[in-house]
C-alpha atoms as a PDB file:
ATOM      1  CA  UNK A   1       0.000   0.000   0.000  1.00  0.00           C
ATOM      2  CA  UNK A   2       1.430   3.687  -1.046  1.00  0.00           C
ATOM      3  CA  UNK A   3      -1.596   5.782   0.207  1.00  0.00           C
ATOM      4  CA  UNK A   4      -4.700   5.520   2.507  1.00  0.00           C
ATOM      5  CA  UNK A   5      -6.805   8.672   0.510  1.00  0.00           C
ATOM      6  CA  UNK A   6      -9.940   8.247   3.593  1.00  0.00           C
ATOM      7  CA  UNK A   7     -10.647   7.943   7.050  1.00  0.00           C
ATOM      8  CA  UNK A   8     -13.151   6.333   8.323  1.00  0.00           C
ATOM      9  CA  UNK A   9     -16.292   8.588   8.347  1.00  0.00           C
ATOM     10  CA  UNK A  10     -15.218  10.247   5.273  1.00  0.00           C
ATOM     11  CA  UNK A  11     -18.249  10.041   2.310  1.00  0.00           C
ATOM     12  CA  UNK A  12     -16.820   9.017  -1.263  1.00  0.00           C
ATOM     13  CA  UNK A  13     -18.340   9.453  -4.423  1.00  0.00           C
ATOM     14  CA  UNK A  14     -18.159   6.643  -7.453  1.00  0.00           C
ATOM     15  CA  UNK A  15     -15.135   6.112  -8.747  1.00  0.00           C
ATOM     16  CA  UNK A  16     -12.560   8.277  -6.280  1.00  0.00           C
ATOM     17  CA  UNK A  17      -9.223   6.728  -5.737  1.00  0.00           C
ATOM     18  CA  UNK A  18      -9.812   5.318  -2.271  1.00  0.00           C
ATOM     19  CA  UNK A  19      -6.243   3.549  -1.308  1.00  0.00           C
ATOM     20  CA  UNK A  20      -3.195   3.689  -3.766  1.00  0.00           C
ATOM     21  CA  UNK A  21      -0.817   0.227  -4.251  1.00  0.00           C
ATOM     22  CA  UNK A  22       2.712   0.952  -4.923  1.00  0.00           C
ATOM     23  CA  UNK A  23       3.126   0.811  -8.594  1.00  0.00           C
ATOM     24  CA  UNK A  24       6.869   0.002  -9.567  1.00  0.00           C
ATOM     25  CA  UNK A  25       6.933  -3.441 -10.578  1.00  0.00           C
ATOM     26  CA  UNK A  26       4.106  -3.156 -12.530  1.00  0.00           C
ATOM     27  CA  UNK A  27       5.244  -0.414 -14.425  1.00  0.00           C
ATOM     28  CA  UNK A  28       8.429  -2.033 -15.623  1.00  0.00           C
ATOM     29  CA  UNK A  29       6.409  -5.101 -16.698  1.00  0.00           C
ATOM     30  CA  UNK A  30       4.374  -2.561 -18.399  1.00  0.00           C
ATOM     31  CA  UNK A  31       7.521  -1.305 -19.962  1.00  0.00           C
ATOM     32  CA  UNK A  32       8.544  -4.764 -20.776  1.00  0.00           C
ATOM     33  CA  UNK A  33       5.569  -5.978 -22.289  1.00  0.00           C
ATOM     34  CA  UNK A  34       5.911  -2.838 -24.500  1.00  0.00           C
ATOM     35  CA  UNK A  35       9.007  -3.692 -26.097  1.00  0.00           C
ATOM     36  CA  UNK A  36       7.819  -7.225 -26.432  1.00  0.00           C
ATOM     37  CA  UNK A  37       5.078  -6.060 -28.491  1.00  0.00           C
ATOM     38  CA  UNK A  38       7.697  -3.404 -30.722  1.00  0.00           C
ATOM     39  CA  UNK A  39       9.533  -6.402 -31.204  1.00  0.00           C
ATOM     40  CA  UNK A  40       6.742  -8.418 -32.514  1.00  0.00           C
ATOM     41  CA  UNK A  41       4.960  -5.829 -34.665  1.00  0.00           C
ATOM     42  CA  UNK A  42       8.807  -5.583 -36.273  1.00  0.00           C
ATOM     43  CA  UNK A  43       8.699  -9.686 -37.299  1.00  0.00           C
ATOM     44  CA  UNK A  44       5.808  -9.167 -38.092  1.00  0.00           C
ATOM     45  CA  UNK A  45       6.791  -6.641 -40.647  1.00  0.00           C
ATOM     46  CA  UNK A  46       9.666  -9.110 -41.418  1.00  0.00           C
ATOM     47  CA  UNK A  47       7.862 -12.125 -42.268  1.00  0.00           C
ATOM     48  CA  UNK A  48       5.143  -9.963 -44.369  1.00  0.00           C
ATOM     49  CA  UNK A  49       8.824  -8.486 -46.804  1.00  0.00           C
ATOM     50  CA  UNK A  50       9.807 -12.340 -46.917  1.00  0.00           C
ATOM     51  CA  UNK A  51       6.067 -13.084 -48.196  1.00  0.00           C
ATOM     52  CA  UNK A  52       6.391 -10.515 -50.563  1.00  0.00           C
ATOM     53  CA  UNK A  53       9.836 -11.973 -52.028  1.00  0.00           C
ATOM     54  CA  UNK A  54       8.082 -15.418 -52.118  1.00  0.00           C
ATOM     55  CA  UNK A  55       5.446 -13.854 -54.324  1.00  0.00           C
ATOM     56  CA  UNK A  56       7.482 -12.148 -56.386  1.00  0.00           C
ATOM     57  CA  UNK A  57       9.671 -14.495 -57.272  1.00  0.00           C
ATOM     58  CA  UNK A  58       6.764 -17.004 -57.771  1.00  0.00           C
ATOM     59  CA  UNK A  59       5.380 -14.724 -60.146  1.00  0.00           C
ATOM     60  CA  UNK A  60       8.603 -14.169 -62.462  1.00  0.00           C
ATOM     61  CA  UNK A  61       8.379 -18.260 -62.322  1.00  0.00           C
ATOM     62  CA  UNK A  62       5.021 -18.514 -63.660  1.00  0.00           C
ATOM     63  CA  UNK A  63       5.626 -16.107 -66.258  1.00  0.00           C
ATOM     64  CA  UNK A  64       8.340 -18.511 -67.641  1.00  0.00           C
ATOM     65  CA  UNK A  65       6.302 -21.308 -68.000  1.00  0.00           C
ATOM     66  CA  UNK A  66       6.060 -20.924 -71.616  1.00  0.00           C
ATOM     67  CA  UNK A  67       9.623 -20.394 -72.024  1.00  0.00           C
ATOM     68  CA  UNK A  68      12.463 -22.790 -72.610  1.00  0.00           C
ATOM     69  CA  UNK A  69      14.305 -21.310 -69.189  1.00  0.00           C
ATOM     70  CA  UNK A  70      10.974 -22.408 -67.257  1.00  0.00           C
ATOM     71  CA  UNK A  71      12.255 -24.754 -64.006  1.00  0.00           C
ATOM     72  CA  UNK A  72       9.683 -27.150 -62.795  1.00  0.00           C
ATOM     73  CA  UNK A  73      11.431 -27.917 -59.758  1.00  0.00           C
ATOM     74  CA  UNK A  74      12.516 -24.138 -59.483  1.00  0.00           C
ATOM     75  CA  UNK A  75       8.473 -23.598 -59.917  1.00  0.00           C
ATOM     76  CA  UNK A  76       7.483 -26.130 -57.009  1.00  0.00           C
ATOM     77  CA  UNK A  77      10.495 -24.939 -54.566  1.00  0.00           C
ATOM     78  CA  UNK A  78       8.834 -21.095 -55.114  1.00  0.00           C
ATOM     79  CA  UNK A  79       5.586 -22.142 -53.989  1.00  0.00           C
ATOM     80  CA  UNK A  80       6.841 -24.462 -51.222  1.00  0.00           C
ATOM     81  CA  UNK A  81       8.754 -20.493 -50.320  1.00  0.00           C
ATOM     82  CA  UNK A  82       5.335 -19.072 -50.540  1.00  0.00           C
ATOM     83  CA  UNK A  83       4.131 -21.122 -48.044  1.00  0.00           C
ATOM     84  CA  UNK A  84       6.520 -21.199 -45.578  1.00  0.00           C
ATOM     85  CA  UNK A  85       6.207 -17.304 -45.867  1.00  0.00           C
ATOM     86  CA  UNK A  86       2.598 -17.355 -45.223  1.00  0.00           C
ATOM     87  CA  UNK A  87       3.087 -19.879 -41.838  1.00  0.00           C
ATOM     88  CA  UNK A  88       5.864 -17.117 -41.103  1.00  0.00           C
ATOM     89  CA  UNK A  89       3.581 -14.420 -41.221  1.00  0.00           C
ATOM     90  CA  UNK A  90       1.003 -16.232 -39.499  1.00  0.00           C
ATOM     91  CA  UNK A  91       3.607 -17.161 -36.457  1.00  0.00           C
ATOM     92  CA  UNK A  92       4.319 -13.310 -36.412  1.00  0.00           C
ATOM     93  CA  UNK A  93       0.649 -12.568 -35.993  1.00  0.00           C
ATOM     94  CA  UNK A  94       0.411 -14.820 -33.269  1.00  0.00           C
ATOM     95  CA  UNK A  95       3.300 -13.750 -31.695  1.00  0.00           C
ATOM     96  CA  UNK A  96       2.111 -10.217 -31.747  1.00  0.00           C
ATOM     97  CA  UNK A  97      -1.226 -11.012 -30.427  1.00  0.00           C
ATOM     98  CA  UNK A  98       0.235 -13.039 -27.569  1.00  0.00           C
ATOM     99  CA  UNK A  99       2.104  -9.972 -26.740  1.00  0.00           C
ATOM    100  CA  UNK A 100      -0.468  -7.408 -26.778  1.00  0.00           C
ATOM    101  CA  UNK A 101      -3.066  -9.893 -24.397  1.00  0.00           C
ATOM    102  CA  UNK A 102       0.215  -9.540 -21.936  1.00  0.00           C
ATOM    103  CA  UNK A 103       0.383  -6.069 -22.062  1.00  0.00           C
ATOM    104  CA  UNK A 104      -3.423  -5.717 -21.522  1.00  0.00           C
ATOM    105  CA  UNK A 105      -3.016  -8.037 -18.538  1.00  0.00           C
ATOM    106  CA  UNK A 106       0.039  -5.943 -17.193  1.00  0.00           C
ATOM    107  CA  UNK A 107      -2.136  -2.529 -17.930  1.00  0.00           C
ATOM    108  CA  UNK A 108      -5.233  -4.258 -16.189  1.00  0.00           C
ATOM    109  CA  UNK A 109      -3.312  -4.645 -13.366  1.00  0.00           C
ATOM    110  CA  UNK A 110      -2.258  -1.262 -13.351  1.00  0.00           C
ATOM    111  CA  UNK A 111      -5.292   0.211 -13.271  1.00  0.00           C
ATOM    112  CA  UNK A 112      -6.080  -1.964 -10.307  1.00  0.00           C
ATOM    113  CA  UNK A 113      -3.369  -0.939  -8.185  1.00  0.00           C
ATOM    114  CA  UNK A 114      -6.128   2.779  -7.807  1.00  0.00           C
ATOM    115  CA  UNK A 115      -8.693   1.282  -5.966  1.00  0.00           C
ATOM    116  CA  UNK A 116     -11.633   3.212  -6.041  1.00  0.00           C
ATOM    117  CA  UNK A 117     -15.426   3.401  -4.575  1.00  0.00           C
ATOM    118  CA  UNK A 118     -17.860   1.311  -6.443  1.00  0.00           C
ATOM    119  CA  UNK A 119     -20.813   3.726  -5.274  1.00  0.00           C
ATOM    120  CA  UNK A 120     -21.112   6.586  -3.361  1.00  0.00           C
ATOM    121  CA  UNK A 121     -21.108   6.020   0.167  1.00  0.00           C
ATOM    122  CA  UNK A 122     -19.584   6.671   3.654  1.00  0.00           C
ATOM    123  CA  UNK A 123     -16.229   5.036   5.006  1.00  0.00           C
ATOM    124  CA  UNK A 124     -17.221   2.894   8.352  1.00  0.00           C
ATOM    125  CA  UNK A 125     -14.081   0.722   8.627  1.00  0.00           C
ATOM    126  CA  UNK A 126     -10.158   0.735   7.307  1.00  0.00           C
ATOM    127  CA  UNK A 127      -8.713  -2.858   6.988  1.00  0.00           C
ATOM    128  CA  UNK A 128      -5.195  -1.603   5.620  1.00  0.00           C
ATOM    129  CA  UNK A 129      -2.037   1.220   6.188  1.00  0.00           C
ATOM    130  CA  UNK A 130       0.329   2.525   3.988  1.00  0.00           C
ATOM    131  CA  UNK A 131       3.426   0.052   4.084  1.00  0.00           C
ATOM    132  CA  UNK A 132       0.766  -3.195   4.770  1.00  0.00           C
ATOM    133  CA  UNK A 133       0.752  -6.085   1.873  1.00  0.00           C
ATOM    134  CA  UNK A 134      -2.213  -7.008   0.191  1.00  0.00           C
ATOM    135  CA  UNK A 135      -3.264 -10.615  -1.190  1.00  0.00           C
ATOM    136  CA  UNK A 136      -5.743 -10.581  -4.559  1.00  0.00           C
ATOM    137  CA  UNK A 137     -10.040 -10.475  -2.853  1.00  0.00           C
ATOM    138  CA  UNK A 138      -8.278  -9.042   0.783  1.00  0.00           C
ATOM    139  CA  UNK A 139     -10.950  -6.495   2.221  1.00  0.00           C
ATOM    140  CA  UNK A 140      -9.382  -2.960   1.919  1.00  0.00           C
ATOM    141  CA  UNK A 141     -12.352  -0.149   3.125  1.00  0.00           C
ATOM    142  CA  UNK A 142     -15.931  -1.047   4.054  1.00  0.00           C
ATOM    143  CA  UNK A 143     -18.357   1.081   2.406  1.00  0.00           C
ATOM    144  CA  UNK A 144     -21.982   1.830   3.670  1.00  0.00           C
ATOM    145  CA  UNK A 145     -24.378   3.398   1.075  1.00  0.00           C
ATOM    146  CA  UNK A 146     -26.532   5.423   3.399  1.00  0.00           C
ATOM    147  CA  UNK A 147     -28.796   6.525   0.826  1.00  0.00           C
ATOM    148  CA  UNK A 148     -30.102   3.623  -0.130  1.00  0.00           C
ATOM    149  CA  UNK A 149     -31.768   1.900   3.014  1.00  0.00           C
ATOM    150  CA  UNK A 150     -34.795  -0.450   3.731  1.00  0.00           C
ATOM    151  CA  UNK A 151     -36.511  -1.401   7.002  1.00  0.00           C
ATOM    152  CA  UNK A 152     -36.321  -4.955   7.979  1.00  0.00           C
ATOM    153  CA  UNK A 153     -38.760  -6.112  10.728  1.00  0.00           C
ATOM    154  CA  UNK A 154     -39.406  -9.595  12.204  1.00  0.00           C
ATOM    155  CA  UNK A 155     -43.130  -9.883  12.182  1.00  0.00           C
ATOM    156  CA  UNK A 156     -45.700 -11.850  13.919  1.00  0.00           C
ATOM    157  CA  UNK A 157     -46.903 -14.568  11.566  1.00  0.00           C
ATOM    158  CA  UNK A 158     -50.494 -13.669  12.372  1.00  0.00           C
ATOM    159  CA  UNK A 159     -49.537 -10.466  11.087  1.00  0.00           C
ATOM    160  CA  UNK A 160     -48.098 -11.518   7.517  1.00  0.00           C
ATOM    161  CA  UNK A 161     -51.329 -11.719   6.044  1.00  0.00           C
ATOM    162  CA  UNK A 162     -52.040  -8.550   5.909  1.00  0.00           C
ATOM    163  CA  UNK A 163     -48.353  -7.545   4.503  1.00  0.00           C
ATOM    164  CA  UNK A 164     -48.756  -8.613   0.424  1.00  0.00           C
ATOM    165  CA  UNK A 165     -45.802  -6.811  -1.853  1.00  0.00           C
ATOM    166  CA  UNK A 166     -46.676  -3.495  -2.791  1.00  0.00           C
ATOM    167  CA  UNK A 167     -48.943  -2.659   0.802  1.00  0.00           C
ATOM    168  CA  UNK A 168     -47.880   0.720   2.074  1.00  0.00           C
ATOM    169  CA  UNK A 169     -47.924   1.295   6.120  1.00  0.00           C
ATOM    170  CA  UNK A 170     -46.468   4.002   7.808  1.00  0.00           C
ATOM    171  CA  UNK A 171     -43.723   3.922  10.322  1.00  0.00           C
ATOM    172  CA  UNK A 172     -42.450   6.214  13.085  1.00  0.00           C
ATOM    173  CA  UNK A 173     -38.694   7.403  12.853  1.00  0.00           C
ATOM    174  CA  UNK A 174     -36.728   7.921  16.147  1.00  0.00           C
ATOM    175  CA  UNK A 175     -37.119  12.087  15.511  1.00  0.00           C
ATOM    176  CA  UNK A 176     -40.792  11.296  15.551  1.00  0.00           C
ATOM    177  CA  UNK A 177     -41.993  11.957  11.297  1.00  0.00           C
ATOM    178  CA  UNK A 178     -43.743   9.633  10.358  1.00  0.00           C
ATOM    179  CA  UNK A 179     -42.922   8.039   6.973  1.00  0.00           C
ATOM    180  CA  UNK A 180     -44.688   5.793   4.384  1.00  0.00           C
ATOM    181  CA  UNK A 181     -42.994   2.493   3.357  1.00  0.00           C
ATOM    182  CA  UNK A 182     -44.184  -0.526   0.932  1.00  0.00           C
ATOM    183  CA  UNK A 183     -43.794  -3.745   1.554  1.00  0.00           C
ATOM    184  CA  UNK A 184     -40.929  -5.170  -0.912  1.00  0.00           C
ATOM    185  CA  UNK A 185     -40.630  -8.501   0.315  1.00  0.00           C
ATOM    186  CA  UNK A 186     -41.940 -11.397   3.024  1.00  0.00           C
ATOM    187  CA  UNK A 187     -39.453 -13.912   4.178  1.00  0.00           C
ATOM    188  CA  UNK A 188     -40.547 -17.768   4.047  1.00  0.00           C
ATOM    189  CA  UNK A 189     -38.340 -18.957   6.791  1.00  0.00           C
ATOM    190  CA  UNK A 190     -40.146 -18.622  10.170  1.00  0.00           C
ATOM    191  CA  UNK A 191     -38.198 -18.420  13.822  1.00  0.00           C
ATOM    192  CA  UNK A 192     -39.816 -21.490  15.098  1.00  0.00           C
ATOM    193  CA  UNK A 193     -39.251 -19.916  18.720  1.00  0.00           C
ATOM    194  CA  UNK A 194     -40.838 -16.121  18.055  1.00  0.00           C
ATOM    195  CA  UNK A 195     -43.125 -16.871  15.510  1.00  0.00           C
ATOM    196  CA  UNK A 196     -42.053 -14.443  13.369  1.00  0.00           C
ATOM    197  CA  UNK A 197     -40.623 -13.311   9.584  1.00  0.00           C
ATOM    198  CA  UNK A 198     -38.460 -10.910   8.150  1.00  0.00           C
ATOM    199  CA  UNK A 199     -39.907  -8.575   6.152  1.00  0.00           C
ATOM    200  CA  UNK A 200     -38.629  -6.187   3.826  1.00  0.00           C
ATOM    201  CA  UNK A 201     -39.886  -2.517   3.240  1.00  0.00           C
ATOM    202  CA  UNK A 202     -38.655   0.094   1.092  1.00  0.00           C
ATOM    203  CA  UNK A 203     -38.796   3.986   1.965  1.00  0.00           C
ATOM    204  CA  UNK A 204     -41.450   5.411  -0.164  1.00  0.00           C
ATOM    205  CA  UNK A 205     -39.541   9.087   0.406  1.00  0.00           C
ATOM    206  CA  UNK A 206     -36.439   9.875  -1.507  1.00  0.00           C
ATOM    207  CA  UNK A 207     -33.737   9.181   1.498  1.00  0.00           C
ATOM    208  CA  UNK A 208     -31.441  11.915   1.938  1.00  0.00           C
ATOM    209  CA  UNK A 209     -27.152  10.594   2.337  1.00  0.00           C
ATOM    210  CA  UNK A 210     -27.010  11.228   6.154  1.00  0.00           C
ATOM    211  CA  UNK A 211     -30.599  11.034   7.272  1.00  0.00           C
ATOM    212  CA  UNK A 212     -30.960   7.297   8.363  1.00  0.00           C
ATOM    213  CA  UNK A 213     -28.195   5.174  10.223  1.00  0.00           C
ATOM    214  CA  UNK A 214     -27.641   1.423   9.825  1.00  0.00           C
ATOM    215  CA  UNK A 215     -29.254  -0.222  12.905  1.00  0.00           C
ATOM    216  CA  UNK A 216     -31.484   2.766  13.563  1.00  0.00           C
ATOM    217  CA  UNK A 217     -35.241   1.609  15.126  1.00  0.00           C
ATOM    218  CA  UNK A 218     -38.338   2.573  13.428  1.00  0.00           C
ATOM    219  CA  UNK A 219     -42.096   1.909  14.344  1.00  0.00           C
ATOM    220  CA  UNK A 220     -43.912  -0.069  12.492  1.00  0.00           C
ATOM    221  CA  UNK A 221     -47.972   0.460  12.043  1.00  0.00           C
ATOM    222  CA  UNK A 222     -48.713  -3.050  10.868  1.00  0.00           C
ATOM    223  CA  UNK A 223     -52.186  -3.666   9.783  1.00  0.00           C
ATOM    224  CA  UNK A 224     -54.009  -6.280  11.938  1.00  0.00           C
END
């Protein structure tokens, strides 16, 4: 790790640089798998001149054939050249191809080593400092998008009924407003010991970043 760009509580928007990796080794790959691909674009443009000799000089054969100089076995060996060209030039093309897939690879990685928010969002937890090492899928920053929330409630079974997707009820916040919410989903595993299932509602207010907390209570008028 180079840089730590946030501190916990910070909010981030989509796509800002959130921690910077150190850079170096991937840059002289990058440079490396460069002048692999120079190289190959140049046999490339070898093999494509020795094609172009093959042809030529199968050409100036075929126009002897009517004349008394005409080789048959000089005729075959120029088209076994003009082959062997072609496979050259098709080797090249491979070659360069290989070479540019490494380089995309190398310049993948690159762009990795910026890892940036995937949504806007507020910073609860740092898993990393400059100076630490980090392994490929190793947590780095926990995000929480506070402006996208639901409610989840446990509800009384003999309650469900009553809570079909789509059903608006209202709810009570902690400051007191109360707030409209639909009913996105019911749960179909019960707690055998409470009786109850989790339900799912979704604000029916546009949620403002900042205005609700994860783990914050709400009232819930459920219809009986």
């Amino acid at each position: 790790v180079a840089d730590v760009l946030v501190e916990v509580g910070d909010r981030v928007s989509t796509g800002q640089v959130m921690v910077q990796l150190v850079t170096d080794r991937l840059e002289l790959a990058g440079d490396l798998k460069r002048a692999e691909v120079r190289s190959a674009e140049a046999l490339l443009g070898v093999a494509r001149a020795q094609q172009t000799l093959a042809e030529q000089e199968l050409t100036r054969m075929s126009s002897l054939s009517e004349s008394a100089a005409f080789s048959q076995a000089r005729f075959e060996d120029s088209q076994q050249m003009v082959a062997i060209a072609e496979a050259g030039v098709a080797a090249a093309r491979a070659r360069l191809l290989s070479a540019e897939a490494e380089l995309a690879l190398v310049d993948d990685e690159l762009a990795d080593a910026a890892i940036l928010a995937p949504y806007d969002g507020v910073v609860v937890l740092r898993h990393t400092e400059v100076g630490s090492y980090l392994n490929v899928g190793e947590p780095v920053i926990n995000l929480l998008n506070d402006s996208w929330v639901e409610v989840e409630a446990d509800v009384p079974s003999n309650r469900i009924a009553g809570l079909t997707e789509g059903t608006a009820i209202q709810v009570t916040l902690d400051n007191g407003l109360s707030r409209e919410v639909f009913v996105r989903a019911v749960g179909v595993s019960e707690d055998p010991q409470a009786r109850t299932r989790p339900v799912r509602f979704t604000p029916a207010w546009e949620v403002v970043a900042g205005e609700l907390a994860q783990g914050q209570s709400v009232t819930l008028r459920i219809p009986s």
